[in-house]
C-alpha atoms as a PDB file:
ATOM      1  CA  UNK A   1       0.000   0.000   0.000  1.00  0.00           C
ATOM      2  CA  UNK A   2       1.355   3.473  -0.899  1.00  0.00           C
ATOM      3  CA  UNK A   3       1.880   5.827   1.926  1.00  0.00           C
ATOM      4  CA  UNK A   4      -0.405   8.648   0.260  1.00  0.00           C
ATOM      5  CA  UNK A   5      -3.056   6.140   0.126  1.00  0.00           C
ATOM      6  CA  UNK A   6      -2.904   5.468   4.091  1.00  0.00           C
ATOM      7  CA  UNK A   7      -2.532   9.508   4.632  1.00  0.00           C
ATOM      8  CA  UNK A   8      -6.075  10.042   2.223  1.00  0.00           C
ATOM      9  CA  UNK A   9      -7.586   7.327   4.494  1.00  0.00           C
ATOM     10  CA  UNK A  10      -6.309   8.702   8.054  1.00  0.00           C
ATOM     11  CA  UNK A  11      -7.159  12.539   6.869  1.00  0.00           C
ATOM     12  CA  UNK A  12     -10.908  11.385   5.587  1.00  0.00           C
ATOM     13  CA  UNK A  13     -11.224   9.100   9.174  1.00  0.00           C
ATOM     14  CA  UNK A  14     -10.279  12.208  10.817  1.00  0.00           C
ATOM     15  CA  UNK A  15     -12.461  14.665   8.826  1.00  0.00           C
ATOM     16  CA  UNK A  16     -15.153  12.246   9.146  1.00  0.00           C
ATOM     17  CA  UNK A  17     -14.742  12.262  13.181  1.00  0.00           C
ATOM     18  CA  UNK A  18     -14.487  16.038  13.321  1.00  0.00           C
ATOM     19  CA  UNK A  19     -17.998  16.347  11.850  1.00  0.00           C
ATOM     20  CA  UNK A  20     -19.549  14.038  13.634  1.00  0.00           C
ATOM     21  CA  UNK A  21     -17.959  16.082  16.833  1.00  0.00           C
ATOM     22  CA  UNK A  22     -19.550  18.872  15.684  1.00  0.00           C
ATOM     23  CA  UNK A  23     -22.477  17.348  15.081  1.00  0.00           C
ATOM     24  CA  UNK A  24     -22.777  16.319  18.580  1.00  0.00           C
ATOM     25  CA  UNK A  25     -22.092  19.361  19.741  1.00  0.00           C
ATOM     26  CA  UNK A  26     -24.665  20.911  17.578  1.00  0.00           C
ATOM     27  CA  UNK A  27     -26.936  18.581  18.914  1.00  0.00           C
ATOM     28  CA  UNK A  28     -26.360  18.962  22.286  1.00  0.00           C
ATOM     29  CA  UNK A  29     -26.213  23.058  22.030  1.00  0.00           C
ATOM     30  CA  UNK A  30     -30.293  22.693  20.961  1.00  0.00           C
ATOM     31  CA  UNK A  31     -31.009  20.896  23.136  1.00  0.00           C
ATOM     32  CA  UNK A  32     -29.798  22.564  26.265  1.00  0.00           C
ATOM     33  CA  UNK A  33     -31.857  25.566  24.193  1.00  0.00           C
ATOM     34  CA  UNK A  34     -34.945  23.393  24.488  1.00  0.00           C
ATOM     35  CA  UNK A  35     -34.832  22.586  28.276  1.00  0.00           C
ATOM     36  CA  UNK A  36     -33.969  25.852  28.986  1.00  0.00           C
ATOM     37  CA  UNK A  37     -37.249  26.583  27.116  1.00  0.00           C
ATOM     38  CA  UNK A  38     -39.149  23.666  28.711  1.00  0.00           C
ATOM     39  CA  UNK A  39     -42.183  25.071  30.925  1.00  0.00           C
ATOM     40  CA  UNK A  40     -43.960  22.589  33.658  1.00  0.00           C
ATOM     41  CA  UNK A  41     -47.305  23.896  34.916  1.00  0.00           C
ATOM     42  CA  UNK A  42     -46.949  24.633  38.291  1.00  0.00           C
ATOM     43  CA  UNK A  43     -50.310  25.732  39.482  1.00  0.00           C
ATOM     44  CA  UNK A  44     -53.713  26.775  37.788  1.00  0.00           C
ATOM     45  CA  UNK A  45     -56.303  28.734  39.503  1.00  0.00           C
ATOM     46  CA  UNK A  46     -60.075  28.822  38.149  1.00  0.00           C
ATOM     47  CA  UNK A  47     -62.519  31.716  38.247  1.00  0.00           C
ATOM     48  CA  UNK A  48     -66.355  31.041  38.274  1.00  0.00           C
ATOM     49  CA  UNK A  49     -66.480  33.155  34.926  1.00  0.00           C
ATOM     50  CA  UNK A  50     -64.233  30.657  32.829  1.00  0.00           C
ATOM     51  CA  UNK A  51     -60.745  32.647  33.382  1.00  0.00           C
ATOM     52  CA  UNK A  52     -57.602  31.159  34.529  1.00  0.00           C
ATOM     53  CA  UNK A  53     -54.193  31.850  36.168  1.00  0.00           C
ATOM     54  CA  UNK A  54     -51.485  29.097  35.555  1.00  0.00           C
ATOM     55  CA  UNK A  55     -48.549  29.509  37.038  1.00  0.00           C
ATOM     56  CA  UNK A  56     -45.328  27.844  34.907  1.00  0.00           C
ATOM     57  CA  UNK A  57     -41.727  27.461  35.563  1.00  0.00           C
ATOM     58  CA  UNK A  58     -39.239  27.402  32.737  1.00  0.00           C
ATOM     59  CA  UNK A  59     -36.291  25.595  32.642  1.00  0.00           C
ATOM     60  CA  UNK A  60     -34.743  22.255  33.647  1.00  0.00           C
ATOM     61  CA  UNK A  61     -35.876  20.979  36.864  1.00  0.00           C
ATOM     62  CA  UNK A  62     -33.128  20.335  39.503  1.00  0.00           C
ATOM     63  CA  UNK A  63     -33.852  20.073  42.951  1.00  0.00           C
ATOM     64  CA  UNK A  64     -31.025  22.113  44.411  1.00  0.00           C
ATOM     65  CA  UNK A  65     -31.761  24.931  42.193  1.00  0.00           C
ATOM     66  CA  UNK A  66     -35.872  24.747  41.848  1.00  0.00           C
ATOM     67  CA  UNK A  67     -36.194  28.135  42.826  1.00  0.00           C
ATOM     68  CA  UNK A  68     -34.192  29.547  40.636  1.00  0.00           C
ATOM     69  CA  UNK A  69     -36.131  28.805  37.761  1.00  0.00           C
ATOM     70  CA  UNK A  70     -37.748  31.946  36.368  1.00  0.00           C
ATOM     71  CA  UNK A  71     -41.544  31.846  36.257  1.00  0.00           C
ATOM     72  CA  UNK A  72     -44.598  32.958  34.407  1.00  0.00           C
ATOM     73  CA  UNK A  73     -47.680  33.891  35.586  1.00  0.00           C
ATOM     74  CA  UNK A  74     -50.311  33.931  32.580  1.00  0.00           C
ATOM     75  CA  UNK A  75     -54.107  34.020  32.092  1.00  0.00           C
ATOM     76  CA  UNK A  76     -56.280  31.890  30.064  1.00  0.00           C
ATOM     77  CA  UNK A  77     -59.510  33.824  28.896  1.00  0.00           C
ATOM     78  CA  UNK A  78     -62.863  32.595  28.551  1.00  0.00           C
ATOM     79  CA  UNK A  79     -62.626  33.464  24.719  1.00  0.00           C
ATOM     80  CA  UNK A  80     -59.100  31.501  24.107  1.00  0.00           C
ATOM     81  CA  UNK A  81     -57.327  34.400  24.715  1.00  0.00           C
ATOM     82  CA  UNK A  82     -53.860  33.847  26.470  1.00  0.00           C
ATOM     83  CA  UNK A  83     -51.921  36.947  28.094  1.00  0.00           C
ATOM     84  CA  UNK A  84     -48.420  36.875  30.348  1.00  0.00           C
ATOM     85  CA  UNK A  85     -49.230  39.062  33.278  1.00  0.00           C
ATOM     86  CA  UNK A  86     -45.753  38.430  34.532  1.00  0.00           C
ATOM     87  CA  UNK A  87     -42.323  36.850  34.837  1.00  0.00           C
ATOM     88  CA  UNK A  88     -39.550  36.669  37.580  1.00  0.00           C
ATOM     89  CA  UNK A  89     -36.938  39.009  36.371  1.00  0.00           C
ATOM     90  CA  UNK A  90     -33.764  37.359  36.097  1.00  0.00           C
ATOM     91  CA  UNK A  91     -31.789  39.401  37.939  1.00  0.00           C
ATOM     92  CA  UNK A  92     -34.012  38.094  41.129  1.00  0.00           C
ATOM     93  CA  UNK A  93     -33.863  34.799  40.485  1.00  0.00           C
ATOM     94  CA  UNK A  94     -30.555  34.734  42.683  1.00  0.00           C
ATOM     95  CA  UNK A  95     -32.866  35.997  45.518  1.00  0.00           C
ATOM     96  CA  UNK A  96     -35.021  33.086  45.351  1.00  0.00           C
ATOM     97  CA  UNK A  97     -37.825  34.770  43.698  1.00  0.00           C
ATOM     98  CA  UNK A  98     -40.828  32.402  43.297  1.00  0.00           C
ATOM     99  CA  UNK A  99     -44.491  33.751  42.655  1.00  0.00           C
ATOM    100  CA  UNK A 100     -46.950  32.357  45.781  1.00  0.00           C
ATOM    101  CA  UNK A 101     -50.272  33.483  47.250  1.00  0.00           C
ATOM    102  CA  UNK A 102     -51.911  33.914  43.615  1.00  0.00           C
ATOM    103  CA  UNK A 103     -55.705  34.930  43.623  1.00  0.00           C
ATOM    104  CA  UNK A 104     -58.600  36.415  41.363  1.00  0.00           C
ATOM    105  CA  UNK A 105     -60.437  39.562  42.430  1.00  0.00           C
ATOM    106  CA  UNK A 106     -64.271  38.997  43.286  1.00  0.00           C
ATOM    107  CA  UNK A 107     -65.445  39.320  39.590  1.00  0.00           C
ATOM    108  CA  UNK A 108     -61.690  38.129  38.028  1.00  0.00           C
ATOM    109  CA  UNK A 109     -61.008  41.103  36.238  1.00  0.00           C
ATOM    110  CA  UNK A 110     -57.742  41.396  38.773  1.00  0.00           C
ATOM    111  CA  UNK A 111     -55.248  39.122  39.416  1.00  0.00           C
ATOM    112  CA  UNK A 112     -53.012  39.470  42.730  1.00  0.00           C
ATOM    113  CA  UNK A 113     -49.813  37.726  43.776  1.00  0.00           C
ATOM    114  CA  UNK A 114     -46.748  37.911  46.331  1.00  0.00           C
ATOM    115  CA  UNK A 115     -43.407  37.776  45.034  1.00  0.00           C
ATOM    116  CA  UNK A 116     -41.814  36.016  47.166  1.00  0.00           C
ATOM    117  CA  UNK A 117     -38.019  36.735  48.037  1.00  0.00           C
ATOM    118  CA  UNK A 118     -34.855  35.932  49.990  1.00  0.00           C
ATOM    119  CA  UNK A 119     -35.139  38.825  52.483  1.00  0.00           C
ATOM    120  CA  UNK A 120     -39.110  40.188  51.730  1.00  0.00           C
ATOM    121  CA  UNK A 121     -41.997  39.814  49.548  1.00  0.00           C
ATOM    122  CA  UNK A 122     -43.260  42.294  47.011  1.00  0.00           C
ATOM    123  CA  UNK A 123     -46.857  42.132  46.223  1.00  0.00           C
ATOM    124  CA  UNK A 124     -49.097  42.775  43.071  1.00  0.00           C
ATOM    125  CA  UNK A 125     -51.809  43.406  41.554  1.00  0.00           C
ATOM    126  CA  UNK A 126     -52.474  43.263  37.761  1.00  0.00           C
ATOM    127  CA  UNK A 127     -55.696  44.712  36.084  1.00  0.00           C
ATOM    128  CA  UNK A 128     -55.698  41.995  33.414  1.00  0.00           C
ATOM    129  CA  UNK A 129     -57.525  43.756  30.697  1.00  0.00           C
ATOM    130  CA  UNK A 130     -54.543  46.347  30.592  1.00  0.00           C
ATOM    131  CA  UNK A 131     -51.292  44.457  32.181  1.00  0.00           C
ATOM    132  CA  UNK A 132     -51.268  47.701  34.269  1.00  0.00           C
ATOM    133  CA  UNK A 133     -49.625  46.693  38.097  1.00  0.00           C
ATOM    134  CA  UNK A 134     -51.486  48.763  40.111  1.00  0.00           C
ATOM    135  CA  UNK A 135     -50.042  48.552  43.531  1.00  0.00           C
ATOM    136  CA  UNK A 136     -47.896  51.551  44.134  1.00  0.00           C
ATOM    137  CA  UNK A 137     -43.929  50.844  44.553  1.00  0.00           C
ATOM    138  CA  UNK A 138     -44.692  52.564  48.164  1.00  0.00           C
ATOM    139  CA  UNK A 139     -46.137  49.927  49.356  1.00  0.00           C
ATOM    140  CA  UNK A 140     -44.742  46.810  46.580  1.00  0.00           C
ATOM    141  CA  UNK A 141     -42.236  45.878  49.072  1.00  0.00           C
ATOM    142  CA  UNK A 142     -44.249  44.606  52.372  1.00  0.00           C
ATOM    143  CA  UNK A 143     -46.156  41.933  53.780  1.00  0.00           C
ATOM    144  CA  UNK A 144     -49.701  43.180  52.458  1.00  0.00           C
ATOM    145  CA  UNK A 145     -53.390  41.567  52.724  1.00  0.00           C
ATOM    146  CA  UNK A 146     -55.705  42.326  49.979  1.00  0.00           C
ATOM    147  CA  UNK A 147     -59.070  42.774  49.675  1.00  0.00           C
ATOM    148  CA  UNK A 148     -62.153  43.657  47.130  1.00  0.00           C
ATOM    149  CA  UNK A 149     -65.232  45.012  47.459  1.00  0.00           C
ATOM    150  CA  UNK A 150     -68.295  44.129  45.886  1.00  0.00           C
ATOM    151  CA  UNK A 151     -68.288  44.002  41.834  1.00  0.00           C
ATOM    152  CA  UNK A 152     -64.026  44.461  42.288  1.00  0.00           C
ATOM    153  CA  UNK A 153     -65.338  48.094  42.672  1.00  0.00           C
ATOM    154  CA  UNK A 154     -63.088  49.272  44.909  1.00  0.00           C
ATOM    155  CA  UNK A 155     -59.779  47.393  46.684  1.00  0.00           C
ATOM    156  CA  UNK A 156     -58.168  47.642  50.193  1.00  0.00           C
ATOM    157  CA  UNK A 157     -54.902  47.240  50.538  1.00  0.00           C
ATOM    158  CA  UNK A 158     -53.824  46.491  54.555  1.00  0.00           C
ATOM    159  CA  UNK A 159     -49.851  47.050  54.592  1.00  0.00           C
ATOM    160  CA  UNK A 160     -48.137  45.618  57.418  1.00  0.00           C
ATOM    161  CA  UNK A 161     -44.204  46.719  58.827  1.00  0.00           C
ATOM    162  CA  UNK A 162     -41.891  43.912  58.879  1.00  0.00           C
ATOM    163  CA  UNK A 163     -39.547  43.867  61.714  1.00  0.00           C
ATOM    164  CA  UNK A 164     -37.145  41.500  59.878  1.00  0.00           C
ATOM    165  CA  UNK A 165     -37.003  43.152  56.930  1.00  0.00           C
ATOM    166  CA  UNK A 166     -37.629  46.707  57.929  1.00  0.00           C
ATOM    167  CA  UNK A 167     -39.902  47.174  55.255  1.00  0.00           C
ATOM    168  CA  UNK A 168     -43.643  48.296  55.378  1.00  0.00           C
ATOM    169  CA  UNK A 169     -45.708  50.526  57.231  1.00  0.00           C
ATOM    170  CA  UNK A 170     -48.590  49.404  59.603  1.00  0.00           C
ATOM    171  CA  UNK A 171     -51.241  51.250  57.167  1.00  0.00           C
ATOM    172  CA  UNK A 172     -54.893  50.623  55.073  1.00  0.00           C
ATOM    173  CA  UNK A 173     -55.283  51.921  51.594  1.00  0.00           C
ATOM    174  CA  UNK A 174     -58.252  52.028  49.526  1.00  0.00           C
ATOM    175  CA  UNK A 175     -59.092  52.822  46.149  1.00  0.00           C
ATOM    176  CA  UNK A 176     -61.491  55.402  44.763  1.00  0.00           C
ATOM    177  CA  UNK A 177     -64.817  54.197  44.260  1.00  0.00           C
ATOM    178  CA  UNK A 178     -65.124  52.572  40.580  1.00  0.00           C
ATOM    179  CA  UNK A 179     -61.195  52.774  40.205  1.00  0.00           C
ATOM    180  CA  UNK A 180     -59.305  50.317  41.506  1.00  0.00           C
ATOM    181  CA  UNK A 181     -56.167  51.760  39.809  1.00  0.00           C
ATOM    182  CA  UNK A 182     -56.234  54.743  42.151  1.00  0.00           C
ATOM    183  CA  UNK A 183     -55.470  53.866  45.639  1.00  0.00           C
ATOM    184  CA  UNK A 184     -55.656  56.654  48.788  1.00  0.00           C
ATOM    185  CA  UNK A 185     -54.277  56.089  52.275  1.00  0.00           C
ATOM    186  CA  UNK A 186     -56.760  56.246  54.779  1.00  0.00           C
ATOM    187  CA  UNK A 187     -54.564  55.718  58.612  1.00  0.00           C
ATOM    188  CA  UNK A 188     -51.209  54.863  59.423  1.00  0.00           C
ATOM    189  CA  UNK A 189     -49.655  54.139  62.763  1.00  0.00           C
ATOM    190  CA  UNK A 190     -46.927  56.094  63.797  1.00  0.00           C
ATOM    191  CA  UNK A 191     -44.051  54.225  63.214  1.00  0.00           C
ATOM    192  CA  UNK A 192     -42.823  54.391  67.014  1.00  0.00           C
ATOM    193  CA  UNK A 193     -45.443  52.335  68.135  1.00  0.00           C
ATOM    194  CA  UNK A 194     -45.069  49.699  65.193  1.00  0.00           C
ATOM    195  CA  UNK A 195     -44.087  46.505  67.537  1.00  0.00           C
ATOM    196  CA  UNK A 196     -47.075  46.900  69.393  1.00  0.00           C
ATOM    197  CA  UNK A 197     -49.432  48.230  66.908  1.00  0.00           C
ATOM    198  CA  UNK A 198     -51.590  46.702  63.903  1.00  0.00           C
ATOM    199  CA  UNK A 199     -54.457  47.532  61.469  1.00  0.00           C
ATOM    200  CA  UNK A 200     -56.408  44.155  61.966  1.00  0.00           C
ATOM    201  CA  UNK A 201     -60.022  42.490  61.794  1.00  0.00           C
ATOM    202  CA  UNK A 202     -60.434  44.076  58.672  1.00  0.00           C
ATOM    203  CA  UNK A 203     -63.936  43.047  56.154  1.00  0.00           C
ATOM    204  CA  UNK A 204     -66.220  44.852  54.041  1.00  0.00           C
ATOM    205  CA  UNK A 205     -69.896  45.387  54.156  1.00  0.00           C
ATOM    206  CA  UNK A 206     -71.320  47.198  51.133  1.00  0.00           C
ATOM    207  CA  UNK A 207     -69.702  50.484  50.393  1.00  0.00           C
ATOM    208  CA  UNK A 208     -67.338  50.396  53.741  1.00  0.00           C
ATOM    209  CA  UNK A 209     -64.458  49.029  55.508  1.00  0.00           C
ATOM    210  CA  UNK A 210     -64.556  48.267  58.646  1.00  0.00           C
ATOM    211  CA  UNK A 211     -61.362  47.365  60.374  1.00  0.00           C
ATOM    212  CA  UNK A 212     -59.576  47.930  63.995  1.00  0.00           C
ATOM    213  CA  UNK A 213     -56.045  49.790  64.943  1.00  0.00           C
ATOM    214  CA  UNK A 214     -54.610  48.458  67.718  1.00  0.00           C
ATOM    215  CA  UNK A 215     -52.102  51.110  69.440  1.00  0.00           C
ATOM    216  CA  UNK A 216     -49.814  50.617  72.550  1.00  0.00           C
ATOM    217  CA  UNK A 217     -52.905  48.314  73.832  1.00  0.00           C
ATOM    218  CA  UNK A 218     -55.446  50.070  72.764  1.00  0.00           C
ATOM    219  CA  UNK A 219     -58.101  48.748  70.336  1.00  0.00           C
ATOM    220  CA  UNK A 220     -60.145  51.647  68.633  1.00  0.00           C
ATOM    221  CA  UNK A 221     -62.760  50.572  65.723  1.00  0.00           C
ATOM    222  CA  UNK A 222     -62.662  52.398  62.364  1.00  0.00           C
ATOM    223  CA  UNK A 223     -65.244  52.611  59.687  1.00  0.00           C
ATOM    224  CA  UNK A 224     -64.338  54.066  56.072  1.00  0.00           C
ATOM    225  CA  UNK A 225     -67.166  54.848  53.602  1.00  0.00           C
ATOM    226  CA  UNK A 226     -65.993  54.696  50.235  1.00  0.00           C
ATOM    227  CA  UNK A 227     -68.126  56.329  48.190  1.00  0.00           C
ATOM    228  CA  UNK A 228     -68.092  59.714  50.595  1.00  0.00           C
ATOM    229  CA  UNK A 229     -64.330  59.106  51.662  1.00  0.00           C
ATOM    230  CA  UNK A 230     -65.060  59.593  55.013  1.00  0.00           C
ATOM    231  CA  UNK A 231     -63.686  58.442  58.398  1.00  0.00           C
ATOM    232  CA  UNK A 232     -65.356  57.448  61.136  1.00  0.00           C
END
């Protein structure tokens, strides 16, 4: 056998090998695309009207890193419709962000969640016809409790100081009457009594909020009309 012959061969074996190398690689590049892509339904939450919130995570599950995955929080209209209402920026993801406590408003033309972090929570509160986040970044960063009056016409926000975190107020908002987008405060504790002190007991009836403030001890009751924006 002539030694150019033998040389051809090797050269071809090794072309050959190279390719199928890159192949490999190739292959295994689109792939790591498509798991990174890869979303698992986490949760799904129904509305009487036909709506739906479904929470996914995207990327490849691993057990020591499941909250890192970034999530999407979407809603599935009545009419086929499909909207993303949010996603876990990835800048947060290294602060364990993870999207909990997900609810409808009373008719489901809201959608509120807590983003749930490392060191705090941040909590929202999309108007899903517009993808508008209505909560104000005033009070975004707290422990809050939500709740909506009749025919979502009106929403009040309780925000609550965190001693861990140092975040928060104790403090009630509500909205104007008819706009939910447009939210007023109504009391806040002053923040030297904050350990001792809470807005609690809080529930609608109608067109007011009732709630309690609880101050060094003391318990004083509290009712808010909505429509005239007065105190009691």
């Amino acid at each position: 056998m002539k030694p150019s012959s033998v040389t051809g061969k090797h050269i071809r074996a090794v072309i050959i090998l190279l390719i199928c190398l890159i192949l490999v690689s190739v292959a295994g590049f689109w792939s790591s695309i498509k798991d990174s892509n890869k979303e698992e339904l986490l949760e799904t939450i129904t509305h009487p009207s036909g709506k739906e919130l479904r929470l996914f995570a995207q990327g490849t599950k691993d057990e020591l890193v499941e909250s890192q995955r970034m999530q999407i929080l979407r809603v599935h209209l009545s009419n086929g419709q499909v909207k993303d209402l949010y996603s876990t920026p990835p800048e947060l993801l290294e602060y364990r962000a993870t999207i909990k406590e997900i609810h409808f408003s009373a008719q489901g033309d809201y959608a509120s969640f807590v983003l749930s972090l490392w060191e705090g929570s941040e909590l929202h509160i999309f108007d899903i016809e517009t993808g508008r986040d209505i909560v104000p970044s005033t009070i975004k960063n707290s422990a809050a409790d939500v709740f909506w009056g009749i025919d979502d016409s009106f929403v009040v926000i309780v925000d609550h100081h965190s001693p861990f975190s140092g975040s928060g107020q104790e403090a009630l908002y509500v909205s104007e009457y008819g706009n939910p987008a447009t939210l007023r405060k109504v009391i806040t504790i002053p923040p030297g009594a904050l350990f001792d002190s809470r807005v609690e007991n809080v529930r609608i009836e109608g067109n007011k909020v009732l709630f309690s403030t609880k101050e060094a001890g003391k318990v004083t009751e509290h009712v808010f009309d909505v429509e005239t924006n007065k105190l009691d």
